[in-house]
Protein backbone atom coordinates (compact mmCIF):
# COMPACT_ATOMS: atom_id res chain seq x y z
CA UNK A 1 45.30 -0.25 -43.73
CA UNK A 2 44.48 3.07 -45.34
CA UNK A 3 44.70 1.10 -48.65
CA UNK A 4 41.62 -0.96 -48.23
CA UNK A 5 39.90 1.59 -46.89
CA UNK A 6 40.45 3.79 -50.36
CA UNK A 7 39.39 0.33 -52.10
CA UNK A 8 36.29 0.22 -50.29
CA UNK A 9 35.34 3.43 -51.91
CA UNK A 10 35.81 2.37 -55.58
CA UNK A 11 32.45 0.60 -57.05
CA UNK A 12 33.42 -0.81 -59.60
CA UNK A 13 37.07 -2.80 -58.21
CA UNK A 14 36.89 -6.47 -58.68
CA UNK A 15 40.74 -7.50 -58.24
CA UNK A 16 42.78 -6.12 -55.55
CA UNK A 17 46.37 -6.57 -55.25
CA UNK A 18 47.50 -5.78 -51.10
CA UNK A 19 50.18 -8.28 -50.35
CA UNK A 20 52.87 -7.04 -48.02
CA UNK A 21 50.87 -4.16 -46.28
CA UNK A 22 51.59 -3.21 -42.65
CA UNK A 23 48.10 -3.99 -41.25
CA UNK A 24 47.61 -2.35 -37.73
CA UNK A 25 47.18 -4.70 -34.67
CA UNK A 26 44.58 -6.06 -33.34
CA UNK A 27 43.54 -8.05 -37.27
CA UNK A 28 42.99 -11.16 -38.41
CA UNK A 29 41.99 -12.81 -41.88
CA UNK A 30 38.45 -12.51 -41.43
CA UNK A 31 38.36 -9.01 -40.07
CA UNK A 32 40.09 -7.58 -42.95
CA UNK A 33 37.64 -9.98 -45.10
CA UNK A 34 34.49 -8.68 -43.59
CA UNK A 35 35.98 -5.32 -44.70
CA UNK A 36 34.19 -6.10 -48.39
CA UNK A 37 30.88 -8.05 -47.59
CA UNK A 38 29.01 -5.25 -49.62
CA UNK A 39 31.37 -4.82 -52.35
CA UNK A 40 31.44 -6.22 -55.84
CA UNK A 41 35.57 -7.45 -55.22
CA UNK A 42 36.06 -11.02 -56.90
CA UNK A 43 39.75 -11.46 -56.27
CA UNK A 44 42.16 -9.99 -53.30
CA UNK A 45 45.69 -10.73 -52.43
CA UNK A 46 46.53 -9.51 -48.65
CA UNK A 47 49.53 -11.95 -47.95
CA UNK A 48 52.31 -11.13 -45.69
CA UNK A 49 55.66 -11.62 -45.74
CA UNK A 50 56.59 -14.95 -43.95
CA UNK A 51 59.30 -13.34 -41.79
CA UNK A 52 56.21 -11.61 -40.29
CA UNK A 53 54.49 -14.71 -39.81
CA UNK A 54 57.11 -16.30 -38.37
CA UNK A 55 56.99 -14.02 -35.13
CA UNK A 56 53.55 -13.69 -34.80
CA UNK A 57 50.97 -14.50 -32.67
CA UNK A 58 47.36 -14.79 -32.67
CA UNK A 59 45.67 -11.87 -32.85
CA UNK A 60 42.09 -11.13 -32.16
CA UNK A 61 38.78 -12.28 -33.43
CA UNK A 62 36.24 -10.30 -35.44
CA UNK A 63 33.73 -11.72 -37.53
CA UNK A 64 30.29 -10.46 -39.07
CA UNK A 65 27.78 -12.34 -40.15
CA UNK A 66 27.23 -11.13 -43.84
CA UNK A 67 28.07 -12.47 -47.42
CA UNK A 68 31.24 -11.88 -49.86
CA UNK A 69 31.10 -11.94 -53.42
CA UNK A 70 34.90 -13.30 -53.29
CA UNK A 71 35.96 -16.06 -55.81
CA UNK A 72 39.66 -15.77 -55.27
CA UNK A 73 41.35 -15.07 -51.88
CA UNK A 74 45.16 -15.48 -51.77
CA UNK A 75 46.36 -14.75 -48.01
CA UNK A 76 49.94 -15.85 -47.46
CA UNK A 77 51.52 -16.17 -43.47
CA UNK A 78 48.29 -14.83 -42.00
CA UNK A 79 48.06 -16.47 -38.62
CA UNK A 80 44.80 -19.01 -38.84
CA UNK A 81 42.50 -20.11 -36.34
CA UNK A 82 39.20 -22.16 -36.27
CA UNK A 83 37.00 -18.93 -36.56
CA UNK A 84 39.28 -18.16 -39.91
CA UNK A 85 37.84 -21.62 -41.72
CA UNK A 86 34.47 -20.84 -39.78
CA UNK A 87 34.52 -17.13 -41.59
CA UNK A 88 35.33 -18.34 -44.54
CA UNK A 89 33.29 -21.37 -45.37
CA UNK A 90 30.00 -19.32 -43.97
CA UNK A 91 30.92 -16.02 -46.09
CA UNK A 92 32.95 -17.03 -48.98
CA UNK A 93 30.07 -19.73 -50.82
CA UNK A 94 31.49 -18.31 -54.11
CA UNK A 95 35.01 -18.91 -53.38
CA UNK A 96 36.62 -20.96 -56.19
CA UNK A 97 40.66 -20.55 -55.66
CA UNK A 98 41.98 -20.18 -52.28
CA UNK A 99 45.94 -19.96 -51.07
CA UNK A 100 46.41 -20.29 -47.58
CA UNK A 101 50.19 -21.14 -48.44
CA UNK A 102 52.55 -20.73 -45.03
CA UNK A 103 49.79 -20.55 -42.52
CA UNK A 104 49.16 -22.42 -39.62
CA UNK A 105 45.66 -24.42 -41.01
CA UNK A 106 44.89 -27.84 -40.20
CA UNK A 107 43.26 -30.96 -40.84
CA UNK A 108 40.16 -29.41 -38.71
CA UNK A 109 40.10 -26.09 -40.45
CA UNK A 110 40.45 -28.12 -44.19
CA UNK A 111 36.98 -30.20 -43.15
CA UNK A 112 34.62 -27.13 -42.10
CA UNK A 113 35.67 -25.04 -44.89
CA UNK A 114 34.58 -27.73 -47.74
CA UNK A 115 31.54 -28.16 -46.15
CA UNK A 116 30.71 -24.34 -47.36
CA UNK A 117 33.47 -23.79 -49.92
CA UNK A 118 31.40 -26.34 -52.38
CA UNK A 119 32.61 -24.86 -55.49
CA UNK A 120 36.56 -24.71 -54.33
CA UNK A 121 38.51 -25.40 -57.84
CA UNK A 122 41.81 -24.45 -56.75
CA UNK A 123 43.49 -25.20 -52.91
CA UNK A 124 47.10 -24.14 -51.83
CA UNK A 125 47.96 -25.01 -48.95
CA UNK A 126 51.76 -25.88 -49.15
CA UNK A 127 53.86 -25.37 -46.35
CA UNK A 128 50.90 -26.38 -43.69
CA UNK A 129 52.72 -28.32 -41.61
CA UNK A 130 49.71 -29.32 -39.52
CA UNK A 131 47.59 -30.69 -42.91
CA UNK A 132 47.93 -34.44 -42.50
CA UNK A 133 46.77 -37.78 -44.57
CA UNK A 134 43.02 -36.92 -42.91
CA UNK A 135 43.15 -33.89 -44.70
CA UNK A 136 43.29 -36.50 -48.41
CA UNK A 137 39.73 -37.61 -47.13
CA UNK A 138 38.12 -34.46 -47.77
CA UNK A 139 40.19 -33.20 -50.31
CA UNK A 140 38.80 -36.34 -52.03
CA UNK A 141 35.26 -34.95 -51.56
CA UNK A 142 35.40 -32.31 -53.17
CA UNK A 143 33.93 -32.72 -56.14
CA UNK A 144 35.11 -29.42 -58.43
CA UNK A 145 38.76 -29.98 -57.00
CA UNK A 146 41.09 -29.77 -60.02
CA UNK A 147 44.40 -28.15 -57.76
CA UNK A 148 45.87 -29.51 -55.03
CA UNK A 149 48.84 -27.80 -53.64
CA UNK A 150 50.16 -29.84 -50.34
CA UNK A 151 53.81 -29.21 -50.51
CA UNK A 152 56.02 -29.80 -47.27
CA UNK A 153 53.01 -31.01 -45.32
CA UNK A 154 52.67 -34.26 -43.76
CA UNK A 155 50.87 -35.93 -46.11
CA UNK A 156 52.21 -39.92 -46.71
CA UNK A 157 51.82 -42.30 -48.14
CA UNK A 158 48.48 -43.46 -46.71
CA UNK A 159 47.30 -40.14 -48.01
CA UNK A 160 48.45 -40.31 -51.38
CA UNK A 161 46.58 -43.82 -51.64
CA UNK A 162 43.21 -42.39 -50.27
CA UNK A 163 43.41 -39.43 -53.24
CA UNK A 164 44.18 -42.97 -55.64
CA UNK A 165 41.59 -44.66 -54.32
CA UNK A 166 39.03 -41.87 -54.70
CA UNK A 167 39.76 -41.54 -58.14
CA UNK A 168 41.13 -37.52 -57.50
CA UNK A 169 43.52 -38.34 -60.52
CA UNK A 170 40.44 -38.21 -62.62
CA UNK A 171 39.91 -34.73 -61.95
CA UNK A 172 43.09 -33.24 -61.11
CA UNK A 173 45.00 -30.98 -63.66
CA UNK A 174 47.76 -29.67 -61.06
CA UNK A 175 49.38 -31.77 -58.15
CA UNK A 176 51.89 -30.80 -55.98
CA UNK A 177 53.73 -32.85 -53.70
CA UNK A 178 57.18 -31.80 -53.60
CA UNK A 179 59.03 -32.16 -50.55
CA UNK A 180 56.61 -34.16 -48.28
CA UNK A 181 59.01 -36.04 -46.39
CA UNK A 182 56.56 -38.85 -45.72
CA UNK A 183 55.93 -40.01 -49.01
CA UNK A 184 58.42 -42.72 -49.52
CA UNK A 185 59.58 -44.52 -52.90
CA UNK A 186 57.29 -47.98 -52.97
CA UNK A 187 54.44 -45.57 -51.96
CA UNK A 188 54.66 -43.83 -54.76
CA UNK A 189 55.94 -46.29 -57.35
CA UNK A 190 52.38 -48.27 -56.02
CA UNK A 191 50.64 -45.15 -56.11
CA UNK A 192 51.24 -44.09 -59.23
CA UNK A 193 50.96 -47.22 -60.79
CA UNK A 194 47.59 -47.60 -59.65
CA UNK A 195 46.14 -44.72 -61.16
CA UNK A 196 48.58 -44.18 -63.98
CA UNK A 197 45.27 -44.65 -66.18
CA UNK A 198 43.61 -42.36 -64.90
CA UNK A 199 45.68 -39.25 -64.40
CA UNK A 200 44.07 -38.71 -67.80
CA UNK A 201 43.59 -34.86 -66.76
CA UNK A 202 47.06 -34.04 -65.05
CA UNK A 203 48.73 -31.18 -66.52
CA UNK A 204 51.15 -30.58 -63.92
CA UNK A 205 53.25 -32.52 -60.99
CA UNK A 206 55.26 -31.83 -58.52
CA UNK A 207 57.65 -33.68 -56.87
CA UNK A 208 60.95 -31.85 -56.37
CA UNK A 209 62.58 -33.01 -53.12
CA UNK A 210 61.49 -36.61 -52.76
CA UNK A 211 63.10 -39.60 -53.77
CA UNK A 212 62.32 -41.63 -56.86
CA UNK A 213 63.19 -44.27 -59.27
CA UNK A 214 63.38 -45.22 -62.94
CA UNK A 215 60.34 -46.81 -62.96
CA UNK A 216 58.03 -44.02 -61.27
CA UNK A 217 59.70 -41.57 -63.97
CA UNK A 218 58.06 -44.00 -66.48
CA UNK A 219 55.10 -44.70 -65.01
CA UNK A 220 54.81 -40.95 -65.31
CA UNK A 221 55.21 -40.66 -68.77
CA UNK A 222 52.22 -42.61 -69.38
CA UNK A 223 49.95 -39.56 -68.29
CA UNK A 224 48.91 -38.25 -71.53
CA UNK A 225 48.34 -34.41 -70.42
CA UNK A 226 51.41 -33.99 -68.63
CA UNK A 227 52.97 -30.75 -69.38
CA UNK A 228 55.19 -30.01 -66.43
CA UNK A 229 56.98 -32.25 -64.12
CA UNK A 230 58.84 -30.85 -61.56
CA UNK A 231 61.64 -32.94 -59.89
CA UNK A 232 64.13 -30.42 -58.76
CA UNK A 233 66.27 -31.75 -55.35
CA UNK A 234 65.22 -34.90 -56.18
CA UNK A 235 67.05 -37.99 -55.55
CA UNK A 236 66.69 -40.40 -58.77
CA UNK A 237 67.21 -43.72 -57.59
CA UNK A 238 68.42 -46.47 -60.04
CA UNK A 239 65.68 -49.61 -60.05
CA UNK A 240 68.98 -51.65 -59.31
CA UNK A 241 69.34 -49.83 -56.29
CA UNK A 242 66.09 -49.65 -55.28
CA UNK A 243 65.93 -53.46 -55.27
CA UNK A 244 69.45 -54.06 -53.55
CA UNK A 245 68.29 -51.52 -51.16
CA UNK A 246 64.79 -53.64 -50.51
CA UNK A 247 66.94 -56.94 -50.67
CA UNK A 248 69.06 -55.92 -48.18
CA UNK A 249 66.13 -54.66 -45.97
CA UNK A 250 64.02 -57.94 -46.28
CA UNK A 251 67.18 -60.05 -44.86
């Protein structure tokens, strides 16, 4: 894009705002990324519309080898592939927030770029379909982690337990897990019992689309912090229908 190129010639830039741009073919993620390996940029925003996305293909590899002084990359529909997570956990060290929101990265991808991304604060990766409960085992290594964004993956129940178990409510401020399909009511009521002491630090949760109960809503309002709670499309079970309903299962 004749955009970046202009940016490339201003010293000083450290934010760059290019969502939406019509980048020529062949590109990729990384190529457009090496682009500013001797540049001072901090933040960049190349996302592209999903409708875009949603007929493309993948579109050919180009990679250097040097270092990027990024902290915040937000790239929206771009078409993913294991030299994307390779690129970026080798070139992006700095990297603090990332959004890889509508893109095609997976369980694979997530695990080689926390092994470089150390310092990753902030992780969107909602609507990646292919980002699974193996995915919650690194997530839950990740020390500086304090946003997780896994809306409409496949994340479960299993999942949720592992982030529980690893005690990621301890350092989570911002959790979204709105319409993951295959987190079911007793998994969360469990849960979110089980570490309703300590989502000391949880500011904000998501859970529009999925199907609760009375008593998750006030298991909920023990968190001290909470600010926002998002249940929009959700279904709000009674607790006298939740226990007919496991009654009725159990015989």
């Amino acid at each position: 894009s004749d955009v970046l190129a202009a940016a490339l010639g201003l010293p000083f830039l450290s934010r760059l705002g290019a969502a939406g741009l019509n980048f020529h073919d062949p590109c990729t993620l990384e190529g457009i990324l090496s682009l500013f390996e001797n540049s001072q940029l901090k933040s960049i925003d190349v996302s592209i519309p999903r409708t875009r996305f949603a007929h493309g293909g993948p579109l050919t590899n180009e990679t250097r080898n040097g270092k990027l002084q990024m902290e915040e990359i937000r790239a929206v529909g771009w078409y993913t592939t294991a030299s994307t997570a390779m690129a970026l956990a080798e070139a992006t060290t700095n990297l603090t927030s990332l959004d890889l929101a509508a893109t095609n990265f997976d369980d694979p991808a997530v695990r080689m770029l926390s092994q470089g991304c150390s310092r990753l604060r902030v992780l969107r990766l909602n609507g990646c379909k292919k980002v699974t409960d193996k995915s919650c085992e690194t997530f839950a290594q990740m020390e500086f982690l304090t946003e997780l964004d896994v809306k409409l993956s496949q994340v479960s129940d299993t999942g949720l337990k592992t982030l529980i178990e690893n005690k990621m409510g301890e350092r989570l401020s911002v959790l979204s897990l709105a319409f993951c399909s295959n987190i079911s009511v007793p998994g969360l009521q469990a849960e979110v019992g089980a570490g309703s002491t300590s989502f000391e630090s949880l500011r904000v949760l998501n859970l529009a689309g999925l199907t609760l109960n009375v008593d998750i809503l006030r298991l909920i309002s023990m968190f001290p912090l909470l600010t926002w709670l998002n249940v929009t499309d959700s279904h709000i079970r009674s607790n006298s229908s939740s226990s007919s309903s496991s009654s009725s299962s159990s015989s």
